[in-house]
N, C-alpha and C. Protein backbone atom coordinates (compact mmCIF):
# COMPACT_ATOMS: atom_id res chain seq x y z
N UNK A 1 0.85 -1.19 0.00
CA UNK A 1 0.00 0.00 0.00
C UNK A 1 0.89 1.24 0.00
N UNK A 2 0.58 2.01 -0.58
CA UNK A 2 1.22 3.31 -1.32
C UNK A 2 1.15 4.26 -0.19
N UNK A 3 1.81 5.33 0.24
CA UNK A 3 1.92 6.41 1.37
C UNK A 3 0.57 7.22 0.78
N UNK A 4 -0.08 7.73 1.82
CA UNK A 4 -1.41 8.80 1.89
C UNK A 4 -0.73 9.95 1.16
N UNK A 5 -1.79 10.32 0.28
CA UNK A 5 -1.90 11.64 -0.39
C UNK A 5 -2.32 12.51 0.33
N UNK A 6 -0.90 13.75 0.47
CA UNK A 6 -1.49 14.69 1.72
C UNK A 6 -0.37 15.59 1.36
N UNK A 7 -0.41 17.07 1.67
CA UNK A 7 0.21 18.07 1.43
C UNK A 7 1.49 17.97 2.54
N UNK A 8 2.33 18.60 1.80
CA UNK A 8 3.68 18.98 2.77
C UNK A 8 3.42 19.87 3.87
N UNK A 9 3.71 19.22 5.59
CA UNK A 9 2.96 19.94 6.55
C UNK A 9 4.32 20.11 7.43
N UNK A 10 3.86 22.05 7.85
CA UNK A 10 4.88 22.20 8.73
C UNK A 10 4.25 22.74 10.05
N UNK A 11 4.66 22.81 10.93
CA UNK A 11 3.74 22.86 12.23
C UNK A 11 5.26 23.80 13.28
N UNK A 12 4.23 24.94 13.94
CA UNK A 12 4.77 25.46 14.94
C UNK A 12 4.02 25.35 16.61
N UNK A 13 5.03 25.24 17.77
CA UNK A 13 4.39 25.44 18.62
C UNK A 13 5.59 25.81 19.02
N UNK A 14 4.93 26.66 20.57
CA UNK A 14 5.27 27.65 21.74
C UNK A 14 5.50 27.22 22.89
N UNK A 15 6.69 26.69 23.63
CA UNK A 15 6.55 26.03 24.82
C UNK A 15 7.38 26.82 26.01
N UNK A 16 6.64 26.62 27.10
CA UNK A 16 7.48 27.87 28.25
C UNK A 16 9.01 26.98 28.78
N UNK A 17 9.22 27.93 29.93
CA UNK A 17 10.57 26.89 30.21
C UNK A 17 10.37 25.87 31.24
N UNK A 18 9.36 26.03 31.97
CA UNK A 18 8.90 24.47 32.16
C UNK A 18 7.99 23.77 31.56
N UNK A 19 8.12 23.69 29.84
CA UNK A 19 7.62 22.87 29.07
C UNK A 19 6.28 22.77 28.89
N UNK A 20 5.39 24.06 29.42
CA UNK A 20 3.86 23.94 29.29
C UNK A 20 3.54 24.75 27.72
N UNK A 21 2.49 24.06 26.95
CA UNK A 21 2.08 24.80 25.68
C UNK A 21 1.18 26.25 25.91
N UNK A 22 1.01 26.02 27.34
CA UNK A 22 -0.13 27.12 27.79
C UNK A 22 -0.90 26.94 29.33
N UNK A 23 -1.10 28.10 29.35
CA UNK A 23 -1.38 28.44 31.35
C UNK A 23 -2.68 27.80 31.26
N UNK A 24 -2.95 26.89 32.57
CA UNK A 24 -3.70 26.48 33.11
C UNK A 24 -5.33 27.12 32.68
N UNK A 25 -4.87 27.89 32.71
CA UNK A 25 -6.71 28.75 32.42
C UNK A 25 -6.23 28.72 30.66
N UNK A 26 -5.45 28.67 29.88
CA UNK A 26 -5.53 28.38 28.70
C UNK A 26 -5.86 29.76 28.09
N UNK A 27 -5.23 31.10 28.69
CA UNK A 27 -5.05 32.15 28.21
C UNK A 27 -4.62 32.30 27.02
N UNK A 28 -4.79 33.43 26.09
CA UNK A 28 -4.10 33.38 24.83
C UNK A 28 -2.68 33.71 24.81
N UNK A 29 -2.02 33.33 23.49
CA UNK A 29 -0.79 32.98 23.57
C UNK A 29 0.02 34.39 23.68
N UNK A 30 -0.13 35.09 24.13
CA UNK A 30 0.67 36.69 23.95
C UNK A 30 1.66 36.68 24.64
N UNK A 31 2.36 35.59 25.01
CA UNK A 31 3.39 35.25 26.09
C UNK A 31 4.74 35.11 25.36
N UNK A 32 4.68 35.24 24.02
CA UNK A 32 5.52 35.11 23.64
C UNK A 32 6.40 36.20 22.31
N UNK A 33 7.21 36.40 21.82
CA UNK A 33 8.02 38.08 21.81
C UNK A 33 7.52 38.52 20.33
N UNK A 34 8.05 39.77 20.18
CA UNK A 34 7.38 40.53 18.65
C UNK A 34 8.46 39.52 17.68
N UNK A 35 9.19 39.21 17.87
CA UNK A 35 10.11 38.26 16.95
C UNK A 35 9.69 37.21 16.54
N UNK A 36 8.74 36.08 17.60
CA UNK A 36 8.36 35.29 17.56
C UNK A 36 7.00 35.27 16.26
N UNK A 37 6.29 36.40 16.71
CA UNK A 37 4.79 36.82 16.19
C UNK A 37 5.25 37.01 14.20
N UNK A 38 6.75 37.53 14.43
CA UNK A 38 6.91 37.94 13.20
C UNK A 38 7.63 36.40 12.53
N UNK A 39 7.75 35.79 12.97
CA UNK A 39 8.03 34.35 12.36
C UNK A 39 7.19 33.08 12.39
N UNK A 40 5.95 33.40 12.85
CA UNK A 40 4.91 33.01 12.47
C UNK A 40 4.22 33.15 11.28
N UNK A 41 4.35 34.69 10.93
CA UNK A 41 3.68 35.25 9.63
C UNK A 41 4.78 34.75 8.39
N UNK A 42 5.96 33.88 8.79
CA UNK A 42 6.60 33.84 7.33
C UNK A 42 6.56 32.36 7.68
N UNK A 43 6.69 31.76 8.71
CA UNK A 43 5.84 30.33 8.36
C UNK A 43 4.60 30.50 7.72
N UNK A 44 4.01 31.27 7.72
CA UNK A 44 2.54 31.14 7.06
C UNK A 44 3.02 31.71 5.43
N UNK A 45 3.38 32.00 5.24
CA UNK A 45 3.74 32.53 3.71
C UNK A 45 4.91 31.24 2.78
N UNK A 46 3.75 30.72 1.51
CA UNK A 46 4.02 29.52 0.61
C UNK A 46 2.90 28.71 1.45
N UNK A 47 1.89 28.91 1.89
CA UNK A 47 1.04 27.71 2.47
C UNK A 47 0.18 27.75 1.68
N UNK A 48 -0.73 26.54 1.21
CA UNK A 48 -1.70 27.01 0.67
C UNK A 48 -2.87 27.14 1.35
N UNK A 49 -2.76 26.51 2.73
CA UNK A 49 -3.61 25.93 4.10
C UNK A 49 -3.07 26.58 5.80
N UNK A 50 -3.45 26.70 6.65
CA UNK A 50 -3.74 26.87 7.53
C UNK A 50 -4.42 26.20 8.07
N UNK A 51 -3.84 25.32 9.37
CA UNK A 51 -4.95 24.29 10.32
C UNK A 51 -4.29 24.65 11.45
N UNK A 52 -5.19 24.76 12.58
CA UNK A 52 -5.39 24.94 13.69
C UNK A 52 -6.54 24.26 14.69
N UNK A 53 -6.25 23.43 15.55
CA UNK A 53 -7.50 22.94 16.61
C UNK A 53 -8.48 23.91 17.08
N UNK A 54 -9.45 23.39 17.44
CA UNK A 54 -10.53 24.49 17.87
C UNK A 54 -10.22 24.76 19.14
N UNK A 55 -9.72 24.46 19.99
CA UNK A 55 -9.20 24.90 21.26
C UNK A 55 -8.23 25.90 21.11
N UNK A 56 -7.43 26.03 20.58
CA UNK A 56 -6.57 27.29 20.43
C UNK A 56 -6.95 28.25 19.51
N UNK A 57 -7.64 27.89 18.39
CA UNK A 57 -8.46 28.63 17.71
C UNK A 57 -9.50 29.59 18.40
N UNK A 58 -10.09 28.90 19.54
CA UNK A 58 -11.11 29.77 20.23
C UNK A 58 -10.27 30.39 21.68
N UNK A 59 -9.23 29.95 22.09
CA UNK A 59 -8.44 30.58 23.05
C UNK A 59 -7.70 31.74 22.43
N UNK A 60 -7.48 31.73 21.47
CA UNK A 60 -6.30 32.81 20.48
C UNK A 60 -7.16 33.52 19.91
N UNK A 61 -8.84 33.47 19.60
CA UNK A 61 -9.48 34.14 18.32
C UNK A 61 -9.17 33.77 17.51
N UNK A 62 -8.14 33.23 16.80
CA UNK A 62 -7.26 33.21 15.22
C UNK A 62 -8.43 33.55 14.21
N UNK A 63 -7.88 34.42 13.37
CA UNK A 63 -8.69 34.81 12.16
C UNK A 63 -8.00 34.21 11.11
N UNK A 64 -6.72 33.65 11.73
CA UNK A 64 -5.17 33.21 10.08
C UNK A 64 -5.94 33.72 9.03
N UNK A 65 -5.12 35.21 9.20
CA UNK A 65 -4.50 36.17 7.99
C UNK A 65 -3.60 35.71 7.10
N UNK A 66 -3.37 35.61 5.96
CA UNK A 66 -1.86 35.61 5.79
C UNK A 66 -2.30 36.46 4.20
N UNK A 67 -1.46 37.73 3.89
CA UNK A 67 -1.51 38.08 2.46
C UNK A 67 -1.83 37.32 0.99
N UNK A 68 -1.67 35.94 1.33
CA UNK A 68 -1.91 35.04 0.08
C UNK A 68 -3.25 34.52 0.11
N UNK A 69 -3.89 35.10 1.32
CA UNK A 69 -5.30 34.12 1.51
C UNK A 69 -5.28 32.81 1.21
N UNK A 70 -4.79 32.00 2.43
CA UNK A 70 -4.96 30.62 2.58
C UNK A 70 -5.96 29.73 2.56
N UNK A 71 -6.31 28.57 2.20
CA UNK A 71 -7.21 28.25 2.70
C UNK A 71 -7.41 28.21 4.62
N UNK A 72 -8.47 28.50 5.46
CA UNK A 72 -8.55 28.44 6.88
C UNK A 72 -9.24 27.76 7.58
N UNK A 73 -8.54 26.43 7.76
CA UNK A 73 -9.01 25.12 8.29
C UNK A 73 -8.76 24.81 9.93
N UNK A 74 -10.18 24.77 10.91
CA UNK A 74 -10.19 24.81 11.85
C UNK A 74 -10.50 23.28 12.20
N UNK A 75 -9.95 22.41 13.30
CA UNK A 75 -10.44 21.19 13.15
C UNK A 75 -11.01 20.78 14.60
N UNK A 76 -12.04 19.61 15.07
CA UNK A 76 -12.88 19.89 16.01
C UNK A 76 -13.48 18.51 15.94
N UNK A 77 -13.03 17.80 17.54
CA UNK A 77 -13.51 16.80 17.52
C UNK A 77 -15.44 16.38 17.50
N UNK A 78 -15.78 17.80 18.36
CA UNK A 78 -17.17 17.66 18.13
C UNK A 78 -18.19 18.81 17.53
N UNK A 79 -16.96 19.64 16.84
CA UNK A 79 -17.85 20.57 15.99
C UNK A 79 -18.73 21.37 16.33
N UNK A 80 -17.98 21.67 17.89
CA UNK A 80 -18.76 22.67 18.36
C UNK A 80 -18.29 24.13 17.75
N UNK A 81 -18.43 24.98 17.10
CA UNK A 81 -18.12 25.84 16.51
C UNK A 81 -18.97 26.98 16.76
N UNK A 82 -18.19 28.53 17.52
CA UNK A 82 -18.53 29.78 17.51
C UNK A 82 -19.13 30.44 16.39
N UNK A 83 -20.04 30.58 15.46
CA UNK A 83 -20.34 31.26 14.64
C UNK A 83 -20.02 32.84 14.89
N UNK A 84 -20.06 33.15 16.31
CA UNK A 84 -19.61 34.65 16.42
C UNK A 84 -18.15 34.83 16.43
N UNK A 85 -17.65 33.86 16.02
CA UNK A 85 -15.97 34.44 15.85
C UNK A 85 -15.59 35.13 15.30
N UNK A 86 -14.41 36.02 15.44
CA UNK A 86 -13.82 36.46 14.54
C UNK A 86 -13.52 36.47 13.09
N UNK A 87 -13.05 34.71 13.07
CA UNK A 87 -12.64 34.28 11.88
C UNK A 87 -13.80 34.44 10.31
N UNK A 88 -15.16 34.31 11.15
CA UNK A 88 -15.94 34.85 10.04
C UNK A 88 -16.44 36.11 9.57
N UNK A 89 -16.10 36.68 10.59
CA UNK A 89 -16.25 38.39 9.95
C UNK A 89 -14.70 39.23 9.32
N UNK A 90 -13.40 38.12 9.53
CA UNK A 90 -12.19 39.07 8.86
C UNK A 90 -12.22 38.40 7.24
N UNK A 91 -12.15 38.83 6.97
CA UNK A 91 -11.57 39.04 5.12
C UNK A 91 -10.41 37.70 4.88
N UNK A 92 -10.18 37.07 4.35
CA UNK A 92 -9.34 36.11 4.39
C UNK A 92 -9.68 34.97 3.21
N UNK A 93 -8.63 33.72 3.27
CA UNK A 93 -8.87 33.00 2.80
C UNK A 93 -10.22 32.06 3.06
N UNK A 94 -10.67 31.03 1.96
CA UNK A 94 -11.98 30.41 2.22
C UNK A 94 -11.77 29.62 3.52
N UNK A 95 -12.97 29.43 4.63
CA UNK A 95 -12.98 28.78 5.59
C UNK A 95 -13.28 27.52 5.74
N UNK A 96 -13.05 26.07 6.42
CA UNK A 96 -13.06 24.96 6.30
C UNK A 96 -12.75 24.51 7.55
N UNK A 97 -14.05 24.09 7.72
CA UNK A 97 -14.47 23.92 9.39
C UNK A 97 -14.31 21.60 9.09
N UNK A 98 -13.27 21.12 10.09
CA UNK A 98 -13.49 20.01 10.14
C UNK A 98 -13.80 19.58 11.29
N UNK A 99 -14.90 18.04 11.06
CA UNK A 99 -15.52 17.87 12.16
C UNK A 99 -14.74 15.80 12.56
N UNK A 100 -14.21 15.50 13.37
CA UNK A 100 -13.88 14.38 13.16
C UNK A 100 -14.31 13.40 14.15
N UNK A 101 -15.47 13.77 14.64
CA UNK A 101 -16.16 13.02 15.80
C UNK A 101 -17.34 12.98 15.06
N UNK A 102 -18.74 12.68 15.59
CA UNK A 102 -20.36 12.68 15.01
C UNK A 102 -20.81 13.68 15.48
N UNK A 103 -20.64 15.23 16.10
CA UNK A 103 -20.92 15.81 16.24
C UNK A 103 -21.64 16.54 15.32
N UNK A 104 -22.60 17.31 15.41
CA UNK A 104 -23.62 17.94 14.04
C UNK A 104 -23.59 18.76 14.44
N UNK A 105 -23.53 19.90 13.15
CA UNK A 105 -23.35 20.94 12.84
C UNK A 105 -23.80 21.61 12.59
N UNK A 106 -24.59 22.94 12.50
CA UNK A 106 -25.45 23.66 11.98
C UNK A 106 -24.40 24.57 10.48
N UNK A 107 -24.97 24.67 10.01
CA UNK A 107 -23.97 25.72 8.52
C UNK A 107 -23.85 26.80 9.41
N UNK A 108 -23.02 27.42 9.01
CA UNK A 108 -22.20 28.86 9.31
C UNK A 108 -21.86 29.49 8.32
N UNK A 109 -22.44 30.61 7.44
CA UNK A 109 -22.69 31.49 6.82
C UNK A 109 -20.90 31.59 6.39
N UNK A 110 -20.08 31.05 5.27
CA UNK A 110 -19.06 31.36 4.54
C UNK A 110 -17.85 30.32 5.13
N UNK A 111 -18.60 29.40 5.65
CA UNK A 111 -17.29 27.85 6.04
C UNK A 111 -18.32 27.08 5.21
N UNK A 112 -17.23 25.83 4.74
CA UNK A 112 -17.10 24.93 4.39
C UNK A 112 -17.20 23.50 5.59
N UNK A 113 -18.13 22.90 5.67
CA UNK A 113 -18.16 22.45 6.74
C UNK A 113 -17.77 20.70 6.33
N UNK A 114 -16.72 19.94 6.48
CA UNK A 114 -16.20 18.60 6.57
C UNK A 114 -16.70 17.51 7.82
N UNK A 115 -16.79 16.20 7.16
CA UNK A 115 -17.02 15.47 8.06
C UNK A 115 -16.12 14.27 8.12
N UNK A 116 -15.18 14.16 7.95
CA UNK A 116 -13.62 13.73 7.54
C UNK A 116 -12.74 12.76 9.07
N UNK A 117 -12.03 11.99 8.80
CA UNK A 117 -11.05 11.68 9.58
C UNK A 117 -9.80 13.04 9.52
N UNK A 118 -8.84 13.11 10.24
CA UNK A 118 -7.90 13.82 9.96
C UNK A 118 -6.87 13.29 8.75
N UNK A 119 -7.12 12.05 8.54
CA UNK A 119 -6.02 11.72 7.10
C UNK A 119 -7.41 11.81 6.22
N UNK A 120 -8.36 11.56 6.12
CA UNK A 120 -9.67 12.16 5.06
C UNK A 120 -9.32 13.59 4.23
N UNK A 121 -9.12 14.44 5.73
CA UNK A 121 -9.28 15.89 4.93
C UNK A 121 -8.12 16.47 4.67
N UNK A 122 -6.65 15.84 5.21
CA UNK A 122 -5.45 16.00 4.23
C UNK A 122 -5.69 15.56 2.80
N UNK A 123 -5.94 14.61 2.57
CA UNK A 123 -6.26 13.91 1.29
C UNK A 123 -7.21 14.80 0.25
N UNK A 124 -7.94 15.39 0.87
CA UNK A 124 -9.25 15.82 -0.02
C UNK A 124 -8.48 17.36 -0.01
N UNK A 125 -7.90 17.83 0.85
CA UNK A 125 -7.26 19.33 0.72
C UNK A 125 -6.40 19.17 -0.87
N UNK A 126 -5.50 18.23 -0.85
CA UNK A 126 -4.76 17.95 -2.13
C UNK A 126 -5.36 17.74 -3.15
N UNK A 127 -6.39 16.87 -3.08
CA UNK A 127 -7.67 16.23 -3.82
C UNK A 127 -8.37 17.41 -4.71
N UNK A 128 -9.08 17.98 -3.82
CA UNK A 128 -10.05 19.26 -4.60
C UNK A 128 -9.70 20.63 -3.97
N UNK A 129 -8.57 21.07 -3.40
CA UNK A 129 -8.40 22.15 -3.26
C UNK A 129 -6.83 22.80 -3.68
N UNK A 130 -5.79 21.26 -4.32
CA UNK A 130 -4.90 21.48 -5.04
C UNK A 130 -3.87 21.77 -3.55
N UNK A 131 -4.23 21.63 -2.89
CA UNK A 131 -3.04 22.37 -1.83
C UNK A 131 -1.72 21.20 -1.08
N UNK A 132 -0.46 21.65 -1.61
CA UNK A 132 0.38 21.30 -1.76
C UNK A 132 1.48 21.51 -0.64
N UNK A 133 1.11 22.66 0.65
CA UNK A 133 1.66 22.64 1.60
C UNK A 133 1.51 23.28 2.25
N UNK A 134 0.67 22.77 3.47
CA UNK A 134 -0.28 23.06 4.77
C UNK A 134 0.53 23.73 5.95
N UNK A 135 0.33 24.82 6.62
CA UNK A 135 1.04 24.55 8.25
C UNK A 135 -0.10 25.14 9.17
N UNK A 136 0.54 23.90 9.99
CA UNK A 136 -0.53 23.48 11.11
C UNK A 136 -0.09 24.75 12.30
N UNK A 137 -0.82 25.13 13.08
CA UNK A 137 -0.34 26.47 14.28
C UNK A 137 -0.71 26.04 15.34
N UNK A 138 -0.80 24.55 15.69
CA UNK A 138 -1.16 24.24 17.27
C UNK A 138 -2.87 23.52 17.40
N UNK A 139 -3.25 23.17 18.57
CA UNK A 139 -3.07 23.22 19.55
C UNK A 139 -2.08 21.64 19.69
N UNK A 140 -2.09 21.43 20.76
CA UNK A 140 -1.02 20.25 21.23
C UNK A 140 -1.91 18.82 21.04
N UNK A 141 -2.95 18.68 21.10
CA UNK A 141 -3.92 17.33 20.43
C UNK A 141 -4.08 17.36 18.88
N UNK A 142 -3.56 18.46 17.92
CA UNK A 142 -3.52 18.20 17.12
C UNK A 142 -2.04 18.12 16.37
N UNK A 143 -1.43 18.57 16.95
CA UNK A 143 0.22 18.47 16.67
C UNK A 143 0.27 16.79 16.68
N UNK A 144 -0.51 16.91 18.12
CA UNK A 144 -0.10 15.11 18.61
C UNK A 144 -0.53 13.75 17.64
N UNK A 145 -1.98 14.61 17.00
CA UNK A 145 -2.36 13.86 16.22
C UNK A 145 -1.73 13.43 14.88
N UNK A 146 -1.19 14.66 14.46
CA UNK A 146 -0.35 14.81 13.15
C UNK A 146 1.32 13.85 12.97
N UNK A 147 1.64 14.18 14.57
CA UNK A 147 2.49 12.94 14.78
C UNK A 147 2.37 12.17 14.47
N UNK A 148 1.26 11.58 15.75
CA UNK A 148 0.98 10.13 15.21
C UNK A 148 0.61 9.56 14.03
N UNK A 149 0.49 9.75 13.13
CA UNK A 149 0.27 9.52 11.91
C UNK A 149 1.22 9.95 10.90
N UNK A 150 2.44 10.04 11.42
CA UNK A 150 3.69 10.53 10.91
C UNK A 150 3.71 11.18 9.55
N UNK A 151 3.58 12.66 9.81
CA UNK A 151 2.81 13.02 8.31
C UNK A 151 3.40 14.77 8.43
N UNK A 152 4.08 15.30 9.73
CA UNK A 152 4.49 16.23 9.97
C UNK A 152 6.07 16.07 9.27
N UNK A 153 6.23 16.90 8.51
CA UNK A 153 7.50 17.35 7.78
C UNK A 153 8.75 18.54 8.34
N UNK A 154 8.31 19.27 8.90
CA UNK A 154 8.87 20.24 9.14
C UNK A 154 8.52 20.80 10.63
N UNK A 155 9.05 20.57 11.79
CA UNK A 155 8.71 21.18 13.22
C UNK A 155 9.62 22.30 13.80
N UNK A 156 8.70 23.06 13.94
CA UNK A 156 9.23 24.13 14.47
C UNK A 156 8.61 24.74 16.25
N UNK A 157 9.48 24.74 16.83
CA UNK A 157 9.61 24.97 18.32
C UNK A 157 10.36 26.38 18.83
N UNK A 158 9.25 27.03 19.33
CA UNK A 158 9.36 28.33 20.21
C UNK A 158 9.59 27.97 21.69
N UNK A 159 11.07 28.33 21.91
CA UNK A 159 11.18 28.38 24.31
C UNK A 159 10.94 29.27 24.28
N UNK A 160 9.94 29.76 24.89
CA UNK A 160 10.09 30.89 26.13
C UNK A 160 10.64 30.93 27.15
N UNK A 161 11.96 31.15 27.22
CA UNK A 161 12.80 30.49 28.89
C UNK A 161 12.32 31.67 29.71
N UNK A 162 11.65 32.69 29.28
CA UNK A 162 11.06 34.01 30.38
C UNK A 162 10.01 33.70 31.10
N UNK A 163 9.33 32.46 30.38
CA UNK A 163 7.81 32.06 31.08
C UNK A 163 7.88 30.85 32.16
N UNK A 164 7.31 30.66 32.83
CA UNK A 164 7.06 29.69 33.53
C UNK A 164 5.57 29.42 33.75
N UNK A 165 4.95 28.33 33.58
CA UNK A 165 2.95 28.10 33.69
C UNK A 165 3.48 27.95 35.32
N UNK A 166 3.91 26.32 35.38
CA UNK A 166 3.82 25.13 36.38
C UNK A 166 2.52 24.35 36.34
N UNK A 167 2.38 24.00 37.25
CA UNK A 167 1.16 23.16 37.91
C UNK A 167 1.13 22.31 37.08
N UNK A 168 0.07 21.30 37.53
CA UNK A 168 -0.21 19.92 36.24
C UNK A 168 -1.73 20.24 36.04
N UNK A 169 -2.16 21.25 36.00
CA UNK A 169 -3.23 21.85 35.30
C UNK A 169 -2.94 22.46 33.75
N UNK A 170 -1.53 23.11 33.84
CA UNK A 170 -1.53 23.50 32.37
C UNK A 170 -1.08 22.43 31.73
N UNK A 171 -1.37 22.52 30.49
CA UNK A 171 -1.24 21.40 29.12
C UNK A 171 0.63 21.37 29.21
N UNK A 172 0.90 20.90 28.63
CA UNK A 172 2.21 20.07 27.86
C UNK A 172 2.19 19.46 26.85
């Protein structure tokens, strides 16, 4: 059997210096420097995609901007999805809401709404949307997921050695 058809994926995350992805209350990520913020935006430039979990998606707002208008793929085990977000009132690339549990969905006025495994809607991104190389922006269940399914190409890792979460309440 032949390797899965799936776009070239590069993935960033943010980790403090005791190794948490994010504070306990799961604050947004502003913890980390104008340098950082600005090397995010050139990981995002040559993508044709943008994916992000709905947990950091709705902890961060993310609208993923990027000048090339990406496609903006949010992914969600039960598809619970904010219609008042941000992401649908900024200007951007087309939206593409994935759902990978049985959760049901109501439409949301300018997403694309999937009902996909996570190797489903890599496949179908290449498939019918031509897109040739994705980067993923977090959260840590979907990094994890992308792992496991050994399909991540390119990792990129932010220390914050200025931060510290602690506790075993925040994520890792």
């Amino acid at each position: 059997m032949g390797a899965m058809e799936r776009p070239w994926i590069s993935t960033n995350l943010a980790i403090s210096a005791d190794g948490k992805i994010s504070s306990a209350d799961k604050r947004p990520s502003g913890w980390t420097s104008a340098a950082d913020h600005a090397r995010l935006k050139e990981l995002r430039l040559g993508a044709q995609a943008l994916m992000v979990g709905r947990g950091t998606w709705m902890a961060d707002r993310m609208t993923m901007t990027s000048p090339e208008n990406p496609l903006r793929c949010v992914v969600s085990g039960s598809g619970k999805f904010d219609p008042g977000h941000p992401i649908f009132q900024t200007p951007g690339g087309p939206i593409h809401l994935l759902v990978t549990g049985s959760g049901e969905v109501d439409p949301i006025h300018g997403a694309t709404i999937h009902h996909l495994s996570l190797g489903g809607f890599l496949q179908a991104l290449v498939r019918d949307h031509g897109v040739e190389r994705l980067h993923c922006e977090g959260g840590g269940s979907l990094i994890r997921s992308l792992a496991e399914m050994d399909v991540i190409d390119e990792f990129h890792l932010t220390w914050a050695g200025h931060t510290l979460f602690g506790g075993k309440e925040a994520p890792t």
